[in-house]
N, C-alpha and C. Protein backbone atom coordinates (compact mmCIF):
# COMPACT_ATOMS: atom_id res chain seq x y z
N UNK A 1 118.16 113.89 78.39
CA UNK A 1 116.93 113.13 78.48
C UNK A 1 116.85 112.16 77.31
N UNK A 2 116.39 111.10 77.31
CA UNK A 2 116.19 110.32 76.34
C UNK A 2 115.02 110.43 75.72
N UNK A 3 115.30 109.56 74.61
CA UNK A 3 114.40 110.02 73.06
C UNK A 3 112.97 110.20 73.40
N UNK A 4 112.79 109.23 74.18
CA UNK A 4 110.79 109.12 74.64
C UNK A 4 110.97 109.40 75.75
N UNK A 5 109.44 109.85 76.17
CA UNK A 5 109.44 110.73 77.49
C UNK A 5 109.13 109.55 78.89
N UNK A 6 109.95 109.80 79.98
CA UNK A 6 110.08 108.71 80.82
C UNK A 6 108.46 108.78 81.48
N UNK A 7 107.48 109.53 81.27
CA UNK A 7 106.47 109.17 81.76
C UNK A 7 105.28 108.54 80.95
N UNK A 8 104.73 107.60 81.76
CA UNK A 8 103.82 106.54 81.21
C UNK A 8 102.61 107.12 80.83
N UNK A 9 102.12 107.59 82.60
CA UNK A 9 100.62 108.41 82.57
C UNK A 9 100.49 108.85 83.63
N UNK A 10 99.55 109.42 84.46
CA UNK A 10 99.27 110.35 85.06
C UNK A 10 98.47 109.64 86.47
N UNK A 11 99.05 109.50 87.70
CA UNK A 11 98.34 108.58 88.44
C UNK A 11 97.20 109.11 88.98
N UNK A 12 96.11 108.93 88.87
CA UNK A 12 94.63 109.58 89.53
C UNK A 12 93.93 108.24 90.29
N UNK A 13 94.14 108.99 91.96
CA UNK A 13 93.30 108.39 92.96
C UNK A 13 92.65 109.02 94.08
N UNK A 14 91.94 108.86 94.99
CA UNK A 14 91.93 109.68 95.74
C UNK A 14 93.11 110.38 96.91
N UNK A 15 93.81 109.75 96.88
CA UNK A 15 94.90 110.32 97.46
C UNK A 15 95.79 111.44 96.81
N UNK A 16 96.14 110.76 95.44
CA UNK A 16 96.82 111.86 94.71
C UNK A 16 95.69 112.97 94.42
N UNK A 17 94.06 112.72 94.03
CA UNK A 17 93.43 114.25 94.15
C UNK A 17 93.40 115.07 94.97
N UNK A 18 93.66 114.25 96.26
CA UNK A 18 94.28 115.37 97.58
C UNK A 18 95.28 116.76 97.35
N UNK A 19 96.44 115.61 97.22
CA UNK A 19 97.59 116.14 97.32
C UNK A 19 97.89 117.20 95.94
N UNK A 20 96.80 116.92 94.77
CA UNK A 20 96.98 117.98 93.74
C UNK A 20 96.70 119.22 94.33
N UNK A 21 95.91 119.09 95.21
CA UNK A 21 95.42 120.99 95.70
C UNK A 21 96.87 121.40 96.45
N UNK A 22 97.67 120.86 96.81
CA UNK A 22 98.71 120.96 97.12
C UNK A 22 99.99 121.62 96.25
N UNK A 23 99.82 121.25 95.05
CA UNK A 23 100.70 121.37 94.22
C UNK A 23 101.44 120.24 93.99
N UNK A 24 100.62 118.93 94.00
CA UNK A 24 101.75 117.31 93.61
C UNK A 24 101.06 116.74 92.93
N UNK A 25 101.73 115.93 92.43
CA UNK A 25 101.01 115.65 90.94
C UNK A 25 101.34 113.93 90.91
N UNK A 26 100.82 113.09 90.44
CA UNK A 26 101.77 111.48 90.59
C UNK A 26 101.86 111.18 89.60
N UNK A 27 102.82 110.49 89.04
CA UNK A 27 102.94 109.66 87.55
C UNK A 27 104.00 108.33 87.73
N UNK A 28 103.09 107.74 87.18
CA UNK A 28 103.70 106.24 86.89
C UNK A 28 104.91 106.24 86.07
N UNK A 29 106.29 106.00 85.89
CA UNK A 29 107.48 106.32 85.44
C UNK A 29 108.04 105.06 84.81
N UNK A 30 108.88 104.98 83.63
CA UNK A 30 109.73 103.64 83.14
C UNK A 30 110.21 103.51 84.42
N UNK A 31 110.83 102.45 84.60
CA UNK A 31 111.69 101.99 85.57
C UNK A 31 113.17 102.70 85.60
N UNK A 32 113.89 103.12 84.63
CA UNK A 32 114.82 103.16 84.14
C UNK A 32 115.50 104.57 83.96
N UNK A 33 113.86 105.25 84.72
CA UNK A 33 113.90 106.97 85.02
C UNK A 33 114.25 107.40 85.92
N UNK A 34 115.25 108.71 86.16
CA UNK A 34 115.76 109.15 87.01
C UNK A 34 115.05 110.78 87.10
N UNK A 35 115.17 111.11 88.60
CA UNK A 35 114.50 112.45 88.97
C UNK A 35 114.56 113.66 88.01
N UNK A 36 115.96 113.73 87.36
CA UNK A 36 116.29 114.56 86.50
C UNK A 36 115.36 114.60 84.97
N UNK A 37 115.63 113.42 84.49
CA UNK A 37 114.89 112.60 83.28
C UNK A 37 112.96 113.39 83.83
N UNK A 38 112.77 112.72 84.41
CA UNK A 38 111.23 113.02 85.14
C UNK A 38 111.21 114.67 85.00
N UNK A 39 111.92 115.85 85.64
CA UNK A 39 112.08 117.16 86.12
C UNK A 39 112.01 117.74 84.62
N UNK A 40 112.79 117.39 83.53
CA UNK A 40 112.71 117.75 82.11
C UNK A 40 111.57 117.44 81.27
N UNK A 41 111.18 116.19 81.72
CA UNK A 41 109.82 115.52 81.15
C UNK A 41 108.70 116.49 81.04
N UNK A 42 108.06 116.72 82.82
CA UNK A 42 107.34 117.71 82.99
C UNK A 42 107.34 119.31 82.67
N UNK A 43 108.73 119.77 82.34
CA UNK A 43 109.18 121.15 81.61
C UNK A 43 108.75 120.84 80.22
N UNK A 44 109.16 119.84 79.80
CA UNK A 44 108.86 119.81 77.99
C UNK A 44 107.26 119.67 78.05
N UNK A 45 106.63 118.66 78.70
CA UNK A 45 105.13 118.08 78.59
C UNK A 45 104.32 119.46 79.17
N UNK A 46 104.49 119.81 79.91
CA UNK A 46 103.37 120.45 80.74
C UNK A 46 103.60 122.36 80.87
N UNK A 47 105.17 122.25 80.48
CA UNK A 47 105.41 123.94 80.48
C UNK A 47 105.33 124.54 81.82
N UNK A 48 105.60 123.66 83.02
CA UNK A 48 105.86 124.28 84.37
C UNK A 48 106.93 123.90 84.87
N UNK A 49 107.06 124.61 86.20
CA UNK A 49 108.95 124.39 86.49
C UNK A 49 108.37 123.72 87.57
N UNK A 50 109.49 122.47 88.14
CA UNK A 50 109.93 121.55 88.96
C UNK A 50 110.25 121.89 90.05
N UNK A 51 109.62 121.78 91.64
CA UNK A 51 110.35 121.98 92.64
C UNK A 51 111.07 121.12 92.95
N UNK A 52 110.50 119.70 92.78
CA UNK A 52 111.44 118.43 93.82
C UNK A 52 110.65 117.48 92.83
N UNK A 53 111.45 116.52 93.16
CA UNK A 53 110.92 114.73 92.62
C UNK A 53 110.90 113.66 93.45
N UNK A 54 110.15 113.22 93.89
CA UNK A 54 110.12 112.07 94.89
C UNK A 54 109.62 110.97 94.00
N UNK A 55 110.71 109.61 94.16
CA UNK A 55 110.04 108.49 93.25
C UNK A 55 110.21 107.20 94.16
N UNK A 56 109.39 106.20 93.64
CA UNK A 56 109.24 105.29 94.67
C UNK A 56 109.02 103.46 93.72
N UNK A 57 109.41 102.76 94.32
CA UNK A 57 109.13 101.48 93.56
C UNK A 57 107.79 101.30 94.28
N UNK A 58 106.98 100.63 93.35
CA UNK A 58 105.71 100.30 94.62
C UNK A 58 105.88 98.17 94.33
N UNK A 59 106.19 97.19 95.19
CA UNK A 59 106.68 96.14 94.36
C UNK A 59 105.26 95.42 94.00
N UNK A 60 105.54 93.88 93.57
CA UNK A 60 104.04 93.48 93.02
C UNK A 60 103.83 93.13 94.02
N UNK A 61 102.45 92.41 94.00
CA UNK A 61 101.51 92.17 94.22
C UNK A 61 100.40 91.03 94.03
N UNK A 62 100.23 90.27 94.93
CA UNK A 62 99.21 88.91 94.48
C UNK A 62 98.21 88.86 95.43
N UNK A 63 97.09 88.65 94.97
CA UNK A 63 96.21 88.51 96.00
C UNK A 63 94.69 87.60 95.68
N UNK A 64 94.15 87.23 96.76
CA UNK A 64 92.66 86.00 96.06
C UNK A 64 91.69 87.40 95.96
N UNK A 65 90.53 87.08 94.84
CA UNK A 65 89.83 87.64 94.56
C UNK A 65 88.95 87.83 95.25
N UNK A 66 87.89 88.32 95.20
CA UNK A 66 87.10 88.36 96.72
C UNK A 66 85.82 87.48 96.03
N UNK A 67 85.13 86.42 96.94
CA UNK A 67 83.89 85.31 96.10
C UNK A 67 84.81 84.62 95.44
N UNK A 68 86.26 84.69 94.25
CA UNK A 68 86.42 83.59 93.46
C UNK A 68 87.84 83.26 94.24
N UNK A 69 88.26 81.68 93.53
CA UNK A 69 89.51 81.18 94.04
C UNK A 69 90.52 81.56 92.71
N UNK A 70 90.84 82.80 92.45
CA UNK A 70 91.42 83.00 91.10
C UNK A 70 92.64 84.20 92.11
N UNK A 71 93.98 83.60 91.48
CA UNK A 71 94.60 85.19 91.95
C UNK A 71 94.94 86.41 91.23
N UNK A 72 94.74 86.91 91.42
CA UNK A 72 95.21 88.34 90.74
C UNK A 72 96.58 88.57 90.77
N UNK A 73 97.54 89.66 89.71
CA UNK A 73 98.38 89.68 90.11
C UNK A 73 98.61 90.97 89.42
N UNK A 74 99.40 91.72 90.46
CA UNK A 74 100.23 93.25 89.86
C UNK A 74 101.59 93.29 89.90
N UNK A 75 101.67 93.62 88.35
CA UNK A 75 103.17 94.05 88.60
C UNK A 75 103.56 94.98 88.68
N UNK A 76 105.32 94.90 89.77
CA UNK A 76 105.62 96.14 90.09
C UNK A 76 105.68 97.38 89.29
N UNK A 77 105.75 98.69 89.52
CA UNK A 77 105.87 99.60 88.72
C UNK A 77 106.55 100.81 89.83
N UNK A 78 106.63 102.13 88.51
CA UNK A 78 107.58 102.95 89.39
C UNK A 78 106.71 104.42 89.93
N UNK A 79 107.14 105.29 90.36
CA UNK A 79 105.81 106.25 90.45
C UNK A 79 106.85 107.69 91.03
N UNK A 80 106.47 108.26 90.51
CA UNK A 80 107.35 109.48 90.55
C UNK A 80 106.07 110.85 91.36
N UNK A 81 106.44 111.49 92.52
CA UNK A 81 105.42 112.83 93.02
C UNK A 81 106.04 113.82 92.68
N UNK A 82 105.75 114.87 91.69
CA UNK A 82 106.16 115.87 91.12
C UNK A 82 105.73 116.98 92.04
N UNK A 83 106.37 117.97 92.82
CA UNK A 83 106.22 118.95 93.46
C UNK A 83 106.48 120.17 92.41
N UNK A 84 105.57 121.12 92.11
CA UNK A 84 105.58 122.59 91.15
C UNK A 84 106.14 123.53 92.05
N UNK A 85 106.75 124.58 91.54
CA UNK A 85 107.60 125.73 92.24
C UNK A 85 105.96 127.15 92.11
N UNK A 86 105.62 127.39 93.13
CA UNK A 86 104.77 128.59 93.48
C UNK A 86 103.60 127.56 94.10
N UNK A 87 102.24 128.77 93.96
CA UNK A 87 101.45 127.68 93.59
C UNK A 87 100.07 127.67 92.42
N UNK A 88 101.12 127.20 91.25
CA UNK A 88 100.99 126.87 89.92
C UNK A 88 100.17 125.39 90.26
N UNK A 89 99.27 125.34 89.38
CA UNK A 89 98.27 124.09 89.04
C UNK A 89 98.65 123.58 87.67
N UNK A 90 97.92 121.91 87.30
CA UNK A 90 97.70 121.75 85.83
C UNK A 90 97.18 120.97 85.83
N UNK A 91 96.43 120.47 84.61
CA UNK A 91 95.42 119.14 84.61
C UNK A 91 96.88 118.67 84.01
N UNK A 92 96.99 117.15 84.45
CA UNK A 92 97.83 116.12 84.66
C UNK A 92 97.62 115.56 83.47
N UNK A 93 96.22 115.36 83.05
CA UNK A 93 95.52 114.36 81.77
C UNK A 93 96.11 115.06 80.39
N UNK A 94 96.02 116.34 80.21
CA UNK A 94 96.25 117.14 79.17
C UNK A 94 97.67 117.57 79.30
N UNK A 95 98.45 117.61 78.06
CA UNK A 95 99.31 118.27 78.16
C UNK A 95 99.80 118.89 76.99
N UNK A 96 100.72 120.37 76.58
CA UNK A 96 100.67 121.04 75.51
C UNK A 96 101.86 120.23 74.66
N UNK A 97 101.48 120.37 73.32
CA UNK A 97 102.50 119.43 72.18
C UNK A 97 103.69 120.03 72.26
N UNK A 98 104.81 119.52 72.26
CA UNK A 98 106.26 119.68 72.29
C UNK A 98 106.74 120.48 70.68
N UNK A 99 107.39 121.88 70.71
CA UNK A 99 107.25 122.35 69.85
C UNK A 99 108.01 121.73 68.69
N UNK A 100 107.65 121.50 67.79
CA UNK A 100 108.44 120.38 66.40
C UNK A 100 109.93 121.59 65.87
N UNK A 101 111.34 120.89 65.45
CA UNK A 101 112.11 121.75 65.27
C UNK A 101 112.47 121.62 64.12
């Protein structure tokens, strides 16, 4: 795994609050992160084990504002659905400090 942790932050919408009662979790990812990278992330950050990793490009995005003639614009980003092994929960927002060696 590399030096910094491949996750950004913690995606909260109504869709992903769904799918947390589920046991899935979403996070926005470097680009440059792989399932494995992600699977260690959440072992070091959060202290639970990994069932699966599903990651996805979501691409950008432009669009008119609604009332103004201004466009908006998003850029792409990456997004990783973390599946937990049982059914183990966690708040996504919080996570326990990585023990110093």
């Amino acid at each position: 795994m590399k030096t910094n942790s491949p996750i950004i932050e913690a995606l909260v919408t109504e869709k992903s609050s769904v799918a947390q009662s589920h046991g899935k979790y979403s996070f926005v990812v470097t680009k440059d992160a792989t399932k494995i990278d992600i699977k260690n992330a959440v072992k070091k950050l959060y202290g639970m084990d990994v069932e699966s990793v599903n990651m996805m490009i979501s691409p950008k995005k432009t669009r008119l504002l609604k009332g103004k003639y201004v466009w908006a614009k998003r850029p792409a980003f990456k997004k990783a659905v973390v599946t937990l092994k049982g059914k183990k929960t966690m708040d996504p927002s919080k996570f326990k400090e990585p023990k110093a060696k």
